[in-house]
Protein backbone atom coordinates (compact mmCIF):
# COMPACT_ATOMS: atom_id res chain seq x y z
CA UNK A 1 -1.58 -119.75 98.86
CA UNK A 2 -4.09 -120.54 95.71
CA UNK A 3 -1.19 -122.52 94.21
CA UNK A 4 -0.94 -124.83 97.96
CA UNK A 5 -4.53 -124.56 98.04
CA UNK A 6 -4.49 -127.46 94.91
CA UNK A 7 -2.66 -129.93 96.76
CA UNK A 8 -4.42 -130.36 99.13
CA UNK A 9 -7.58 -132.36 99.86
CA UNK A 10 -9.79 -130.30 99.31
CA UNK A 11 -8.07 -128.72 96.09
CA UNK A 12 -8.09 -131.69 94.38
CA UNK A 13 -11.85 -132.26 95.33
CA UNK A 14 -12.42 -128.85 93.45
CA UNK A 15 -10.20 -129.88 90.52
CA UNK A 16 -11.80 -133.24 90.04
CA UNK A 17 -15.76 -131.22 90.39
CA UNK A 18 -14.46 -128.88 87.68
CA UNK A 19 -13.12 -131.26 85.28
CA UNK A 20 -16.65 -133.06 85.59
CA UNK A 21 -18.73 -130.23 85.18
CA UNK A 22 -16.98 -129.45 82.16
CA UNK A 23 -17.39 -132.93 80.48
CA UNK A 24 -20.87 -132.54 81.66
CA UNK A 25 -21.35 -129.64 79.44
CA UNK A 26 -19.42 -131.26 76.92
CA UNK A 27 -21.76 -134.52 76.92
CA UNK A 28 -25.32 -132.01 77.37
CA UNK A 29 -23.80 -130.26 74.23
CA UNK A 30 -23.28 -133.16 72.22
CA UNK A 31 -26.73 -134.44 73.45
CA UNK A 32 -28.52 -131.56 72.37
CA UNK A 33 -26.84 -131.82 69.01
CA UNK A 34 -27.99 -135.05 68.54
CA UNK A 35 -31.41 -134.91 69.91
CA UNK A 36 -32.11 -131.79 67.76
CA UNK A 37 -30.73 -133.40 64.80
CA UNK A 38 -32.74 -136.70 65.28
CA UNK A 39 -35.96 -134.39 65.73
CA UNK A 40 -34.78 -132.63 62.76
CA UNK A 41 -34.93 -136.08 61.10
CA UNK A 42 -37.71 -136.97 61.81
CA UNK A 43 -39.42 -134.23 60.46
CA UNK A 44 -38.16 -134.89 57.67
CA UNK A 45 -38.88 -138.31 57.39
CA UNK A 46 -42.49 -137.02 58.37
CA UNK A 47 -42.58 -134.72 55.29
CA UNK A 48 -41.42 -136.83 53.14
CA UNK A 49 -44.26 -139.48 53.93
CA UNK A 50 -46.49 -136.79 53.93
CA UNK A 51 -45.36 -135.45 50.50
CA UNK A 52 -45.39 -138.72 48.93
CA UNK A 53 -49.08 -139.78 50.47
CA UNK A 54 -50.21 -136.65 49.13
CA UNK A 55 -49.17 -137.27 45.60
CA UNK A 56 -50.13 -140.84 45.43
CA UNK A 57 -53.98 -139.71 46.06
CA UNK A 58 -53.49 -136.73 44.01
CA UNK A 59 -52.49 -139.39 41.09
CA UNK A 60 -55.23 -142.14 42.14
CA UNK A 61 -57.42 -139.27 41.63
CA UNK A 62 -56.74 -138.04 38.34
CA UNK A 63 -55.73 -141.24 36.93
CA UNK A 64 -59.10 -142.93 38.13
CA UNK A 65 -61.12 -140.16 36.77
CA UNK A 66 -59.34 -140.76 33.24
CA UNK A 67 -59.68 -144.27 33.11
CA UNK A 68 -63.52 -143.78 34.39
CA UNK A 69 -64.12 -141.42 31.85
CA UNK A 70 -62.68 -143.55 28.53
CA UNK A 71 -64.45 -147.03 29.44
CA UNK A 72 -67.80 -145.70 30.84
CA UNK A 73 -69.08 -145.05 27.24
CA UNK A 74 -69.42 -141.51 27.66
CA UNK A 75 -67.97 -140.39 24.62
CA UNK A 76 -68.47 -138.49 21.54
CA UNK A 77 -71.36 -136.64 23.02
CA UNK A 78 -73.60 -134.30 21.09
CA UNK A 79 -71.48 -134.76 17.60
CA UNK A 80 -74.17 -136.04 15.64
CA UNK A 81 -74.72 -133.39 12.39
CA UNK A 82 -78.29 -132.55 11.92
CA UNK A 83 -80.34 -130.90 9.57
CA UNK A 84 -81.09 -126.90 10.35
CA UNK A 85 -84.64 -127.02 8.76
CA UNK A 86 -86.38 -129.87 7.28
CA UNK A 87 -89.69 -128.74 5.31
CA UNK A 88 -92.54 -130.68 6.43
CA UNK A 89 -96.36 -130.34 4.61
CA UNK A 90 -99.82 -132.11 5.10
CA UNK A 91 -100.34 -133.18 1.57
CA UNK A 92 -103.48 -134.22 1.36
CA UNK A 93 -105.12 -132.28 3.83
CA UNK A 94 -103.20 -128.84 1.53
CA UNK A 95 -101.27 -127.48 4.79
CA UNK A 96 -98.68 -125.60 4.24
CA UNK A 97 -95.17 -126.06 4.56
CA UNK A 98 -93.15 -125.29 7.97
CA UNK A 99 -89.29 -125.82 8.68
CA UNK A 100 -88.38 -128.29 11.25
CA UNK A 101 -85.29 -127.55 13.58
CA UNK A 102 -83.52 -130.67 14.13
CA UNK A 103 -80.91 -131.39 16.90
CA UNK A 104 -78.95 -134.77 18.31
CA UNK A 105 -80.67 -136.92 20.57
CA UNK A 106 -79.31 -140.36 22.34
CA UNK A 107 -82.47 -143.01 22.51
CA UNK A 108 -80.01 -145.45 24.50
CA UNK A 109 -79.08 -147.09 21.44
CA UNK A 110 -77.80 -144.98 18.98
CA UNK A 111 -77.64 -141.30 17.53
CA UNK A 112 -80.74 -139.92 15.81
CA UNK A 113 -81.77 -136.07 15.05
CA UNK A 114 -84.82 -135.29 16.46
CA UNK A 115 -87.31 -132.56 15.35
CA UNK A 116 -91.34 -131.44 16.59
CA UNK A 117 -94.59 -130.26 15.11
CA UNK A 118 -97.61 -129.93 17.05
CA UNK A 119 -98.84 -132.52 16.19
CA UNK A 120 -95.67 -134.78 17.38
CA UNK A 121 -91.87 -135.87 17.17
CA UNK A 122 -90.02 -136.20 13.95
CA UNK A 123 -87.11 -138.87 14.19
CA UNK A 124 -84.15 -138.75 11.50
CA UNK A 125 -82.40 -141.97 11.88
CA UNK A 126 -78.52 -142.69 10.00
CA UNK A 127 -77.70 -145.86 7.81
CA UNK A 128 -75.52 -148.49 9.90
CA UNK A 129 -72.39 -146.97 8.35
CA UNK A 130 -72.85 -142.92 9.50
CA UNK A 131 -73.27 -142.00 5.80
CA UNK A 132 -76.67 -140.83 4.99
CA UNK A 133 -79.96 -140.28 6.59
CA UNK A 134 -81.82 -143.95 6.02
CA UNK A 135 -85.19 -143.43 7.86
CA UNK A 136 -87.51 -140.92 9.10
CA UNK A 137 -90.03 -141.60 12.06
CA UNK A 138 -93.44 -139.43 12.41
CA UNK A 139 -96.81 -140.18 13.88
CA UNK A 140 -96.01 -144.29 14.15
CA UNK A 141 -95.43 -144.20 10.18
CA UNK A 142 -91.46 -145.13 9.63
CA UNK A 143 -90.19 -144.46 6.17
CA UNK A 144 -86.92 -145.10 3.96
CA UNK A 145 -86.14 -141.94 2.65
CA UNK A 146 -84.90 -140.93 -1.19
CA UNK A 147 -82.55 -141.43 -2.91
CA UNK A 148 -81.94 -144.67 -0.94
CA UNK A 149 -78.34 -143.83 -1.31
CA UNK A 150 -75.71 -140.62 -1.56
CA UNK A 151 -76.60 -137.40 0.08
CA UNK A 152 -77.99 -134.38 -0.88
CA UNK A 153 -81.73 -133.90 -0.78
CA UNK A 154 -83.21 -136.25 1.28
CA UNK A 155 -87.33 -137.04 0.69
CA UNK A 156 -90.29 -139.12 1.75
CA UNK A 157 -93.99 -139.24 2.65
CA UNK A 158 -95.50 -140.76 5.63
CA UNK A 159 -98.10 -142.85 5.83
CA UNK A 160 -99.73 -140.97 8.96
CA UNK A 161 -103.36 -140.18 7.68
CA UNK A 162 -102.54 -136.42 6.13
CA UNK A 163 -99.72 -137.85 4.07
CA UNK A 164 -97.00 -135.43 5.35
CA UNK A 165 -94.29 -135.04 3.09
CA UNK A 166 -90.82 -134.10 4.05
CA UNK A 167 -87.64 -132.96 2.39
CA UNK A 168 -84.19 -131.47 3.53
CA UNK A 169 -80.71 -131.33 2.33
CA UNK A 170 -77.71 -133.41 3.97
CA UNK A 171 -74.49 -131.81 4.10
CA UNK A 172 -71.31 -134.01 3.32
CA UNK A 173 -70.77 -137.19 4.75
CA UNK A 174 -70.76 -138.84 8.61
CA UNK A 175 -68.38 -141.59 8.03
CA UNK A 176 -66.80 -141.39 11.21
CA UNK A 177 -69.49 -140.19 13.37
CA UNK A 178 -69.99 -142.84 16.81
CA UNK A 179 -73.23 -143.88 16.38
CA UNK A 180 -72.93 -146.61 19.64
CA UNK A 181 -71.57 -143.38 21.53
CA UNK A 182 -68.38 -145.78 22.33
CA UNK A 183 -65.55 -143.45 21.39
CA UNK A 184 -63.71 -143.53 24.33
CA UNK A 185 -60.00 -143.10 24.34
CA UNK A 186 -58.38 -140.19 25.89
CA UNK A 187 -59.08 -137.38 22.82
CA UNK A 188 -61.68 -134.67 22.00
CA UNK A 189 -62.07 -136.10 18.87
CA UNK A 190 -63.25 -139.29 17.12
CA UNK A 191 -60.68 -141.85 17.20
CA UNK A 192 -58.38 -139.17 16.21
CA UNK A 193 -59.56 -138.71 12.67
CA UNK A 194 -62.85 -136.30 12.74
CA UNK A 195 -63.18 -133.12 14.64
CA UNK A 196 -66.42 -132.45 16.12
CA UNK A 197 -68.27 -129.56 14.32
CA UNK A 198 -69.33 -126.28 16.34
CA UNK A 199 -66.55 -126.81 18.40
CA UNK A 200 -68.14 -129.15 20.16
CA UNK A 201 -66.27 -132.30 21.71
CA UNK A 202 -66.84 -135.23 24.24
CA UNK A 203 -65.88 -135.49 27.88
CA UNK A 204 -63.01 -138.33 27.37
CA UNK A 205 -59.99 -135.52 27.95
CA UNK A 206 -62.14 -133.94 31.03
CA UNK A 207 -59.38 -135.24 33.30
CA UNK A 208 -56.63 -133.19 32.09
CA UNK A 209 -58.43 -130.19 32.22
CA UNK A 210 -60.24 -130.37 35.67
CA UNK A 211 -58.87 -131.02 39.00
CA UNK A 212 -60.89 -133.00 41.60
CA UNK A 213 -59.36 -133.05 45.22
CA UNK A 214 -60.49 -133.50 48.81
CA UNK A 215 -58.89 -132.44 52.51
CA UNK A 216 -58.96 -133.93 55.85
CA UNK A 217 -60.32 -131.83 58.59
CA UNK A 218 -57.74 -129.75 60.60
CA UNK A 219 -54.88 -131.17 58.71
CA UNK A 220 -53.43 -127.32 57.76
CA UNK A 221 -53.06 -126.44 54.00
CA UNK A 222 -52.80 -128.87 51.42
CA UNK A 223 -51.35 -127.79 47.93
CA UNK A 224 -54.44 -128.03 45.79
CA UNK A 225 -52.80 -126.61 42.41
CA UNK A 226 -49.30 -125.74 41.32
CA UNK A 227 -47.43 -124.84 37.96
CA UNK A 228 -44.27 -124.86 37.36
CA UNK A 229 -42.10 -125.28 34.61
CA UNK A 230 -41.89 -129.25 34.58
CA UNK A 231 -45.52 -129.40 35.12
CA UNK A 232 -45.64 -126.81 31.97
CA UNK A 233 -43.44 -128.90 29.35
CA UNK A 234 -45.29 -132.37 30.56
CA UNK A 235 -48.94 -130.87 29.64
CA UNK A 236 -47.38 -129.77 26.52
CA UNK A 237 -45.56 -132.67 25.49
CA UNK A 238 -48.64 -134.83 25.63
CA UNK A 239 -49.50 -135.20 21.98
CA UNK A 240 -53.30 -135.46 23.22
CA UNK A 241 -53.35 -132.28 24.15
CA UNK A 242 -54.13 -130.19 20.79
CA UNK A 243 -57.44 -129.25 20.28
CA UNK A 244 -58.91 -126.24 19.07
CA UNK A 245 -61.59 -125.91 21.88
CA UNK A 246 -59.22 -126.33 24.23
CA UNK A 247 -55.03 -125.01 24.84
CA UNK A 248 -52.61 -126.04 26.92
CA UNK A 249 -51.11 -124.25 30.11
CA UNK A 250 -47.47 -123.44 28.83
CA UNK A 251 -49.98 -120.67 25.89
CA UNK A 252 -52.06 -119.49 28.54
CA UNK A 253 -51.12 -115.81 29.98
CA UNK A 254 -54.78 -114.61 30.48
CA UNK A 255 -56.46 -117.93 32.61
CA UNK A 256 -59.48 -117.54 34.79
CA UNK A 257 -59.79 -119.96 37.45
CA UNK A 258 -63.03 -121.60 38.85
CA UNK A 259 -63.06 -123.36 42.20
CA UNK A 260 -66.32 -125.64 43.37
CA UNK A 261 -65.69 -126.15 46.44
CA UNK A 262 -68.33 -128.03 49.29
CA UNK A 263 -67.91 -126.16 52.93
CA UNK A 264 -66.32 -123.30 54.44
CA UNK A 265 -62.23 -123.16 53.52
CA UNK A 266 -59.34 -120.84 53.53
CA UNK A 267 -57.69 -120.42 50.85
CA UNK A 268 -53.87 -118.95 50.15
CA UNK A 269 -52.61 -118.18 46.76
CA UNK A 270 -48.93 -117.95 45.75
CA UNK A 271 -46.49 -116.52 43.19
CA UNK A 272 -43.41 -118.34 43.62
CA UNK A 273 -39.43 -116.92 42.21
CA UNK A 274 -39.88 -118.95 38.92
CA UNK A 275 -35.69 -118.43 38.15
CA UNK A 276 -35.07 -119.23 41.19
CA UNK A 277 -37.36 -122.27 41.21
CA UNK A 278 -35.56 -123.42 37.86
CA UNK A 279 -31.53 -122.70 39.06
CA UNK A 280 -31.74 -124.30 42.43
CA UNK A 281 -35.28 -125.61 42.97
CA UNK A 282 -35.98 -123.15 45.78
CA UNK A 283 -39.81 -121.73 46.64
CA UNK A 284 -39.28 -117.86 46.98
CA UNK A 285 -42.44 -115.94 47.39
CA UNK A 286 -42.82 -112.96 44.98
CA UNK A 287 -46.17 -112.41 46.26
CA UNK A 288 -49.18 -114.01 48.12
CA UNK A 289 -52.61 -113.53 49.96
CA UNK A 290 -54.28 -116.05 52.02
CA UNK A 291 -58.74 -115.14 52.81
CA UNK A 292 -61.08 -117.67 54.56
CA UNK A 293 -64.32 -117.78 54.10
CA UNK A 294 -67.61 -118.96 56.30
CA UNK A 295 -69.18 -120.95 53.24
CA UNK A 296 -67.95 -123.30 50.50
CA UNK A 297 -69.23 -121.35 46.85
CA UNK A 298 -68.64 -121.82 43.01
CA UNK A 299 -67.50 -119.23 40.70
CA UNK A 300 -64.29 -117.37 38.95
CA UNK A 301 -61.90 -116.22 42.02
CA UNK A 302 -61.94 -112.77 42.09
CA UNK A 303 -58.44 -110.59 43.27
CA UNK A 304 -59.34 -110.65 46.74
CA UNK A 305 -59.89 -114.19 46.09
CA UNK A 306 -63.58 -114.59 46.93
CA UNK A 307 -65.64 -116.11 44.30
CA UNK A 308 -67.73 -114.83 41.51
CA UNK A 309 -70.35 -116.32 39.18
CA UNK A 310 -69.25 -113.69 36.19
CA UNK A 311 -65.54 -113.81 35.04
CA UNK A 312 -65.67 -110.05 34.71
CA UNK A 313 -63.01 -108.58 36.46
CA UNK A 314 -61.40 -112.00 37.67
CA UNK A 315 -57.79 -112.80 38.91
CA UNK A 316 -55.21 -113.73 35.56
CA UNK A 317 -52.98 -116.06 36.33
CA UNK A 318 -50.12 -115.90 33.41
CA UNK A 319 -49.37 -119.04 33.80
CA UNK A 320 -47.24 -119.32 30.35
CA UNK A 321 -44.58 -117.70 32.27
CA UNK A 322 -45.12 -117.57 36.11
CA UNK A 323 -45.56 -120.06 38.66
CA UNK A 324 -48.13 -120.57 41.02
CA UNK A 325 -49.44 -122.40 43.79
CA UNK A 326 -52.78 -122.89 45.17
CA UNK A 327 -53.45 -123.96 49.24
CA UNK A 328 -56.88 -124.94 50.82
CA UNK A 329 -57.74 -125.53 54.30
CA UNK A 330 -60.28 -127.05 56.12
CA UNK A 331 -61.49 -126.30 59.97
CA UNK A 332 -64.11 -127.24 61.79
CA UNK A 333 -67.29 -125.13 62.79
CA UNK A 334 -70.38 -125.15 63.78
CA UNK A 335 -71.82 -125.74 60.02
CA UNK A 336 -69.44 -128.68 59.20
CA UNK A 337 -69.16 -130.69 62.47
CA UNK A 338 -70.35 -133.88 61.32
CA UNK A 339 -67.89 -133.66 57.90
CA UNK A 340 -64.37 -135.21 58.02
CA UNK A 341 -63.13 -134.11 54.76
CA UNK A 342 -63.62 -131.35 52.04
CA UNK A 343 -64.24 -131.36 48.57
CA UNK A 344 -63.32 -129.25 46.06
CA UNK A 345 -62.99 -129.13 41.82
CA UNK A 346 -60.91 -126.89 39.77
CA UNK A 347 -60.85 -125.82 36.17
CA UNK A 348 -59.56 -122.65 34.03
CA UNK A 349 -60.63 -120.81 30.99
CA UNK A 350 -58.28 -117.83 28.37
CA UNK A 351 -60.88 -114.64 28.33
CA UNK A 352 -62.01 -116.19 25.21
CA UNK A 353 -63.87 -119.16 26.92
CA UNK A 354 -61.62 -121.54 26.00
CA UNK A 355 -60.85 -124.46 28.35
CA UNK A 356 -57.08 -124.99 29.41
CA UNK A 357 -55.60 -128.29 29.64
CA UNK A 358 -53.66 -127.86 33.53
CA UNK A 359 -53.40 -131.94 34.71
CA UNK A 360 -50.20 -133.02 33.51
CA UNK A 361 -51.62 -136.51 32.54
CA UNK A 362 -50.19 -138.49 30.19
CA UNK A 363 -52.00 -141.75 28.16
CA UNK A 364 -50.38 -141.75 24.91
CA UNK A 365 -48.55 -145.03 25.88
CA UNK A 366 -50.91 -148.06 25.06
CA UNK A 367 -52.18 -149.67 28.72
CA UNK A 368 -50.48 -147.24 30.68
CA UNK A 369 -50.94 -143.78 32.37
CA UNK A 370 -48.24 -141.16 33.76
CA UNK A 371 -48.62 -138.39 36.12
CA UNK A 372 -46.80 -136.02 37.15
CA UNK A 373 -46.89 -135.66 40.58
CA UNK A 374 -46.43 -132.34 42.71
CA UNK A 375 -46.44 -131.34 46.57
CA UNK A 376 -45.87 -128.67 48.58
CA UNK A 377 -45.53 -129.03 52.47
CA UNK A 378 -45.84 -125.56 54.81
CA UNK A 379 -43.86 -126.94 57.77
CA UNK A 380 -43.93 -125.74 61.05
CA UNK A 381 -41.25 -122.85 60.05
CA UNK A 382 -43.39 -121.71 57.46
CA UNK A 383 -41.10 -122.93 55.05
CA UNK A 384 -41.92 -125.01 52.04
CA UNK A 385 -41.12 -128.82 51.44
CA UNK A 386 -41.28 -129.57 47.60
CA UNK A 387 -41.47 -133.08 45.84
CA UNK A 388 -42.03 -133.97 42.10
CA UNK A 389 -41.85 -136.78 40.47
CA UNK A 390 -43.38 -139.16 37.80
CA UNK A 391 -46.14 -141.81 38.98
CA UNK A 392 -46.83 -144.73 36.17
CA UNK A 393 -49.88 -147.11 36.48
């Protein structure tokens, strides 16, 4: 009966509805395919503009501040050597003798060391050449002090109504010392060739050891910080990097990290797989914790992440041999609603105080800068989009 049913009218009517609902399903299939594989490409055309805007302001950023920071004349700050004590006496009214403190001082035009009685300021001024002490300054009287060359003990009288005589011993030579203040290029040190004494340096290699950064309003997290292993050999390889006041992140297993940051964030901290990271580039969580907080603060961040103005008791990031990555996040409230975007600063310190070179920067190439650049996306499946890569100005 089913088999005469077919042939007839109405069977082939049935056949002909079947065969077209099936090619419909067929065709909706192969739609859905390729509509979820366009949206699916999409996204990650999205990403990937999103990755690479975020490390193109990430190296504008760093690179600027470098560049800033070795034209603006900032360098070779507080290196001048001055005298501990220099003996000063009223001869003729028979005062006795007091020691004189003297420390650097900038008058806008060159180096001097500068010292105070009560009765005013003592000024200790270098020869043109860095050498030896040349002239003294005191009460308007402005002498050449003995032996007019050499070092050693330095003397002279001035001519400031009591006849106040001075003496003090200078210590080895200043032939490299930046009397203009004009050292800038890219090192802690002068030129390369003198070391600062006290372990003291200038600001010209600031950028490679803070991080400056800002974030759109209600734009989700943005990867503020990250170390890996290529981010680990390029700070290392950067021959501008050794200084004894300051080590580079591949020796650092005890840092202590201080955020400065303007206006009320969140803030979600990662361990990431690093042999897994280094076999087959993949982000694996080995542990995390994400806070938010109602106010922007500085300070060391604490375990629980909040900040802390003492570095007692503050979070250790190893990161010599474990990778990390740092988010931020900014949302609106009632205490931010006329800001768009928010700012924030990083730098670390070992538990010895000493300042950790973490900006993979690189200037040793005459007229031209390298960074290495490094994202991280969250996308909407929580999983993480990664791009690296080398940006040359």
């Amino acid at each position: 009966m089913f088999k005469h049913f077919l042939h007839t009218h109405r069977g082939s009517v049935f056949i002909y509805a079947m065969m077209i609902s099936f090619f419909a399903v067929i065709i909706g299939y192969i739609i859905t395919i390729k509509i979820d594989s366009l949206i699916e490409n999409l996204d990650t055309q999205n990403y990937n503009t999103k990755l690479h805007t975020n490390l193109t302001e990430k190296a504008d950023l760093a690179m600027g501040y470098d560049i800033s920071l070795n034209t603006n004349g900032s360098g070779f700050i507080n290196t001048v050597q001055c005298p501990d004590s220099v003996i000063m006496s009223r001869t003729f009214a028979g005062g006795v003798s007091v020691n004189i403190p003297t420390v650097p001082f900038f008058n806008n035009a060159i180096f001097v060391c500068s010292g105070s009685t009560l009765q005013g300021n003592l000024l200790l001024s270098y020869a043109s050449g860095g050498n030896i002490f040349a002239t003294g300054s005191y009460l308007w009287s402005t002498i050449s002090l003995l032996p007019l060359g050499g070092t050693g003990a330095r003397t002279g009288t001035f001519s400031d109504g009591s006849g106040t005589y001075i003496s003090f011993t200078a210590t080895g030579t200043f032939s490299n010392l930046d009397l203009d203040r004009n050292s800038d290029n890219f090192q802690a040190s002068s030129s390369g060739t003198f070391m600062y004494p006290d372990g003291q340096g200038d600001n010209d290699d600031l950028a490679r050891k803070t991080i400056y950064g800002y974030i759109k309003k209600n734009t989700g997290w943005y990867d503020a910080f990250t170390m890996n292993t290529p981010v680990r050999k390029y700070i290392a390889n950067n021959p501008f990097n050794t200084t004894p006041i300051i080590i580079t992140a591949d020796r650092t297993q005890t840092g202590y990290l201080r955020l400065d940051i303007d206006n009320p964030y969140s803030i979600k901290i990662l361990e990431f797989d690093r042999v897994a990271f280094e076999s087959i580039k993949e982000l694996r969580t080995i542990t995390g914790a994400t806070t938010t907080f109602s106010t922007g603060g500085i300070g060391w961040i604490m375990p629980d992440l909040s900040l802390s103005g003492s570095k007692s008791g503050a979070k250790i990031f190893d990161l010599k041999n474990k990778d990390y990555a740092i988010f931020l996040s900014f949302s609106g409230n009632l205490t931010n609603t006329g800001v768009d975007f928010l700012k924030y600063k990083i730098s670390m310190e070992n538990e010895y105080g000493t300042g950790v070179y973490i900006v993979p920067l690189d200037e040793t190439t005459n007229g031209i800068i390298k960074y290495l650049g490094t994202d991280i996306i969250i996308d909407r499946d929580k999983d993480y989009r990664y791009k690296q890569f080398e940006i040359v100005r």
